[in-house]
Protein backbone atom coordinates (compact mmCIF):
# COMPACT_ATOMS: atom_id res chain seq x y z
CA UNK A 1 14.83 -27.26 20.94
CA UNK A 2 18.51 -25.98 20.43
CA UNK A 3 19.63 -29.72 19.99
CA UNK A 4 16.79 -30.56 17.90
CA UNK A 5 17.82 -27.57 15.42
CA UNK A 6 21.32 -28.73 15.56
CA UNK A 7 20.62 -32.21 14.23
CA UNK A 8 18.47 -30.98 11.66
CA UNK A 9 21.36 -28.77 10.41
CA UNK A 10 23.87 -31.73 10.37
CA UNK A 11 21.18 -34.04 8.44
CA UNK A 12 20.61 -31.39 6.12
CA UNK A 13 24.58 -30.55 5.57
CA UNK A 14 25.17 -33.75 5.50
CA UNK A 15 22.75 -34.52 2.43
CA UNK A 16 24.08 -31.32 0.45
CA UNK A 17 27.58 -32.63 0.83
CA UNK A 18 26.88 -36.46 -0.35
CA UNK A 19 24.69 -34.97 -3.20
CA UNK A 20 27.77 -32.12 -4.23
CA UNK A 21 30.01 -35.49 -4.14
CA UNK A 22 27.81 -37.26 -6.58
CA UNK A 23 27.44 -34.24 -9.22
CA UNK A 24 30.45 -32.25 -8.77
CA UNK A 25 33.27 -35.40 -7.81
CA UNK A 26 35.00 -35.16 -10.65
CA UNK A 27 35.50 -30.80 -10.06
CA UNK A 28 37.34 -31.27 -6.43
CA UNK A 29 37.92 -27.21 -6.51
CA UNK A 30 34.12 -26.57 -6.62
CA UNK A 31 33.51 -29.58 -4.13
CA UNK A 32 36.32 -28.01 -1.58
CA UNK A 33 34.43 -24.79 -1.85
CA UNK A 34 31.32 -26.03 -1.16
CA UNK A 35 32.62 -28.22 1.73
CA UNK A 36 34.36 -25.55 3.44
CA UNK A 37 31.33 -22.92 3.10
CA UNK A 38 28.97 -26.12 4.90
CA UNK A 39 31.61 -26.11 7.92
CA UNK A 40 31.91 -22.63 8.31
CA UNK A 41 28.36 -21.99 8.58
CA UNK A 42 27.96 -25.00 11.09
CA UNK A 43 31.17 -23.30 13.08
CA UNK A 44 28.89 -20.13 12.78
CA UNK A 45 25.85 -21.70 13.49
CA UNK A 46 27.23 -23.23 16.98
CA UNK A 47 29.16 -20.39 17.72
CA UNK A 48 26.15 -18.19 17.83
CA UNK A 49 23.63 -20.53 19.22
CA UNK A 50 26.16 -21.65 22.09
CA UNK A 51 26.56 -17.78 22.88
CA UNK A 52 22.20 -17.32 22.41
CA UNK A 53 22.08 -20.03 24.84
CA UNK A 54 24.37 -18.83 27.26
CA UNK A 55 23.00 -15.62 27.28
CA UNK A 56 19.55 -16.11 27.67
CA UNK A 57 20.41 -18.55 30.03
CA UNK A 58 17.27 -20.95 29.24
């Protein structure tokens, strides 16, 4: 389940990043922005699902 949600998250930030490049290439502040806010929520995103995992232990 965890991995399955984890993939889906990568496919998804993946798309929003390839679309972001295709509008907003030629504005690379806007396009650093929005690239750094995608890899801090995955950080997040593993961070706390690595820690839900460990803690419920499932």
């Amino acid at each position: 389940m965890f991995i399955r949600i984890l993939i889906i998250a990568f496919v998804i930030g993946y798309f929003v990043w390839w679309i972001n490049n295709r509008v907003l290439g030629k504005n690379l502040k806007i396009a650093r922005v929005i690239a750094a806010t995608l890899v801090v929520t995955s950080v997040v995103y593993l961070l706390l699902g690595s820690l839900s995992y460990l803690i419920e232990g499932v």
